[in-house]
PDB file of N, CA and C in Angstrom:
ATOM      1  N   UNK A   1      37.502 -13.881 -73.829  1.00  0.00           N
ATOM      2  CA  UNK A   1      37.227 -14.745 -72.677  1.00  0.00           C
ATOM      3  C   UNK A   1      36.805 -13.909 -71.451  1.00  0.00           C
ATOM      4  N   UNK A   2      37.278 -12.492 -71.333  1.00  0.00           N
ATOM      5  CA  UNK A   2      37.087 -12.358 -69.849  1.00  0.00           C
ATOM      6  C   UNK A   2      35.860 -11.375 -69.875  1.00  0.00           C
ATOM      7  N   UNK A   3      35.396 -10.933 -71.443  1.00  0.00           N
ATOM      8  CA  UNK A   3      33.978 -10.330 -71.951  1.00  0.00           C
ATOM      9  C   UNK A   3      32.807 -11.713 -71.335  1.00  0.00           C
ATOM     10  N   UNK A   4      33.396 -13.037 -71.788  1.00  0.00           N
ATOM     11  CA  UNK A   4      32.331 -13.991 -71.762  1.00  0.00           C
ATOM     12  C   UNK A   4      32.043 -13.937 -70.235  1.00  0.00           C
ATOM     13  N   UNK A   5      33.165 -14.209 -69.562  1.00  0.00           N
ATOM     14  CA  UNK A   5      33.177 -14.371 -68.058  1.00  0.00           C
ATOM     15  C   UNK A   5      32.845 -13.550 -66.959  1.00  0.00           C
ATOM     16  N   UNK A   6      32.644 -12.356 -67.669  1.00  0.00           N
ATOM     17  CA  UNK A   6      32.083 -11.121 -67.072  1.00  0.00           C
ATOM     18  C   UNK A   6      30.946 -10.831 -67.403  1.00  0.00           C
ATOM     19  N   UNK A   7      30.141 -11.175 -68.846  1.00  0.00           N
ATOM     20  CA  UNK A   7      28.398 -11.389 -68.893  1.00  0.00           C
ATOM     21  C   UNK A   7      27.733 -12.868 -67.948  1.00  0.00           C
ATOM     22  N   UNK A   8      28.966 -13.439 -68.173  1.00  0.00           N
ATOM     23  CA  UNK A   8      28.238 -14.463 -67.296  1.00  0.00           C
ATOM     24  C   UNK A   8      27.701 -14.633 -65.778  1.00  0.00           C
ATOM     25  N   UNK A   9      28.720 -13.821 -65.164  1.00  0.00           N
ATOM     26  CA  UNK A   9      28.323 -13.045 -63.750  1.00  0.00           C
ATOM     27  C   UNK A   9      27.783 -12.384 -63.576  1.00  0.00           C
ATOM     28  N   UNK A  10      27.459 -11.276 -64.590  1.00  0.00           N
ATOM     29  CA  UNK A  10      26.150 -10.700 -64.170  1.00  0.00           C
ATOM     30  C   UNK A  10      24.891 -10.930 -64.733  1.00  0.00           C
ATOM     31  N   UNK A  11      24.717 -12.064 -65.228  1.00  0.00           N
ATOM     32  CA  UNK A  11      23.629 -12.880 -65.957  1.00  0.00           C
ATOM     33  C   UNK A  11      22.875 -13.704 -64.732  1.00  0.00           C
ATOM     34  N   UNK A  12      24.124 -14.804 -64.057  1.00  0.00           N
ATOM     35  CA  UNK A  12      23.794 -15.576 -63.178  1.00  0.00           C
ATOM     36  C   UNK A  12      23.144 -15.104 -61.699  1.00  0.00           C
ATOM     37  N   UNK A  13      23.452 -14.167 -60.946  1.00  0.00           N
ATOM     38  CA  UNK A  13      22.631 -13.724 -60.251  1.00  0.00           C
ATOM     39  C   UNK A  13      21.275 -13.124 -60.400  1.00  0.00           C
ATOM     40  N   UNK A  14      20.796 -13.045 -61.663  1.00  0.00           N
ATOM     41  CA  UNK A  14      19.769 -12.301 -61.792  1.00  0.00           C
ATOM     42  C   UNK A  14      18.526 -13.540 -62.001  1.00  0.00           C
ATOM     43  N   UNK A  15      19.787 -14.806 -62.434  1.00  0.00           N
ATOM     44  CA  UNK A  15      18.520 -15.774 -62.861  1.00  0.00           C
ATOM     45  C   UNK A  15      18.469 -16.464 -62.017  1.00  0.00           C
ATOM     46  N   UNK A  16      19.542 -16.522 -61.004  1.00  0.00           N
ATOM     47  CA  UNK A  16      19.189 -17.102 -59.315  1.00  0.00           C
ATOM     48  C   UNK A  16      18.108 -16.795 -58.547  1.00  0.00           C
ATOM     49  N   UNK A  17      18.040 -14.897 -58.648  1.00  0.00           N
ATOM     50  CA  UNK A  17      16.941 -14.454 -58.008  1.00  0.00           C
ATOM     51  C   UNK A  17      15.589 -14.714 -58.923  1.00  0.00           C
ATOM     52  N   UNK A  18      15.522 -14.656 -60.348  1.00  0.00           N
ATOM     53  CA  UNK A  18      14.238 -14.848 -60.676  1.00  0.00           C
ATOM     54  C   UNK A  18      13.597 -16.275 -60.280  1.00  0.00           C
ATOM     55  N   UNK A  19      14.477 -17.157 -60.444  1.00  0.00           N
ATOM     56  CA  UNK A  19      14.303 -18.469 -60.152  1.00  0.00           C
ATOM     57  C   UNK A  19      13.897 -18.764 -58.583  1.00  0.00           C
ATOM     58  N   UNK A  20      14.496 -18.048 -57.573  1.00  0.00           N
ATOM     59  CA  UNK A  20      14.683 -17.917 -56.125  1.00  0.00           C
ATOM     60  C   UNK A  20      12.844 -17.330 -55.708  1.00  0.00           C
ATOM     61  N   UNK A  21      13.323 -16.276 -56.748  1.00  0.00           N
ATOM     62  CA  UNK A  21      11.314 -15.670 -56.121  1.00  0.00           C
ATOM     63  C   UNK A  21       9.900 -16.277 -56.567  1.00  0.00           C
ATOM     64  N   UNK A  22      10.339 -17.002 -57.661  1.00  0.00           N
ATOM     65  CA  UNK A  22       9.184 -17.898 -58.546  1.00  0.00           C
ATOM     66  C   UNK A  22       8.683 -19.122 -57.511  1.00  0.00           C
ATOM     67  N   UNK A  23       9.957 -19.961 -56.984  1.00  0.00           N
ATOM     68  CA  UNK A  23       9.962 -20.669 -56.213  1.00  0.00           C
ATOM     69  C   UNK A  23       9.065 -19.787 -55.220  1.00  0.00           C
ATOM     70  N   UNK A  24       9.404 -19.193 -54.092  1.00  0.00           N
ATOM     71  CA  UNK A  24       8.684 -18.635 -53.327  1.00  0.00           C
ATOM     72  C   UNK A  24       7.397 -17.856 -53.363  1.00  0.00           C
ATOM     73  N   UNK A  25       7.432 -17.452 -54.461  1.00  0.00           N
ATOM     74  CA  UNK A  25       5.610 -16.749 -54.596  1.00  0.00           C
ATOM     75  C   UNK A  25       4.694 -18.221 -55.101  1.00  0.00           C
ATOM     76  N   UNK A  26       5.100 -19.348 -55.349  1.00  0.00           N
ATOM     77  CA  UNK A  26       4.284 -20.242 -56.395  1.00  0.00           C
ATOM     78  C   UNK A  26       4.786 -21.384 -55.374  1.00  0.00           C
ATOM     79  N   UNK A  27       5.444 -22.033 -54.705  1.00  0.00           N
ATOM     80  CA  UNK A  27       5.772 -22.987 -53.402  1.00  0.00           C
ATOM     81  C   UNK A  27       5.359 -22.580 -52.029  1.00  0.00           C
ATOM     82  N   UNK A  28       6.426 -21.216 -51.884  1.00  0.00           N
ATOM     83  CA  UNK A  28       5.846 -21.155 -50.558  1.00  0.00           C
ATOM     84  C   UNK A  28       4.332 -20.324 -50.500  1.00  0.00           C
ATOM     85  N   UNK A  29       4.220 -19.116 -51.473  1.00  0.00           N
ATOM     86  CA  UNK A  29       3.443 -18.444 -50.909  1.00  0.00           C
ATOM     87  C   UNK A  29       3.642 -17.418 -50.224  1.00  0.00           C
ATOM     88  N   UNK A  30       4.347 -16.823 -51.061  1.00  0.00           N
ATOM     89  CA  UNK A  30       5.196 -15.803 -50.271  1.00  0.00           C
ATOM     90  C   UNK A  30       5.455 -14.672 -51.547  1.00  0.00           C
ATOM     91  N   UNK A  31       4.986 -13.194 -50.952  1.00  0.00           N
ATOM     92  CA  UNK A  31       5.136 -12.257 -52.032  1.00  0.00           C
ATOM     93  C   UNK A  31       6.280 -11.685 -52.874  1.00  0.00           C
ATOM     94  N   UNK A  32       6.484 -11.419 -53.423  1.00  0.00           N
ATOM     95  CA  UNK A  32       7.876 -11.276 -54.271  1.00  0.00           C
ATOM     96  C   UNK A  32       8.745 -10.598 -53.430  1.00  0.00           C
ATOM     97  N   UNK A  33      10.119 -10.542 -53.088  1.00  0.00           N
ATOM     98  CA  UNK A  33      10.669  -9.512 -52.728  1.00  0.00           C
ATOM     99  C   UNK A  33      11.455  -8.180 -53.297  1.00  0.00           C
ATOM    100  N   UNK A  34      10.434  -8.335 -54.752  1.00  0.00           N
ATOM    101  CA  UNK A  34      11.115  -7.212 -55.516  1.00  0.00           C
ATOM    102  C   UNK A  34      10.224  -6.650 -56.579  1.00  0.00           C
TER     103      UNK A  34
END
């Protein structure tokens, strides 16, 4: 359980930001910040 709960945290921020910059290069128009 605390293997699962510990890939899962560092899974979820990464797909926040991919999700976060897609939005912004393809909505706003705005260059990646990474």
């Amino acid at each position: 359980r605390k293997f699962r709960e510990t890939r899962l945290y560092q899974v979820a921020p990464i797909s926040t930001n991919l999700i976060l910059s897609y939005v912004a290069e393809h909505l706003l128009e705005l260059p990646r910040s990474f």
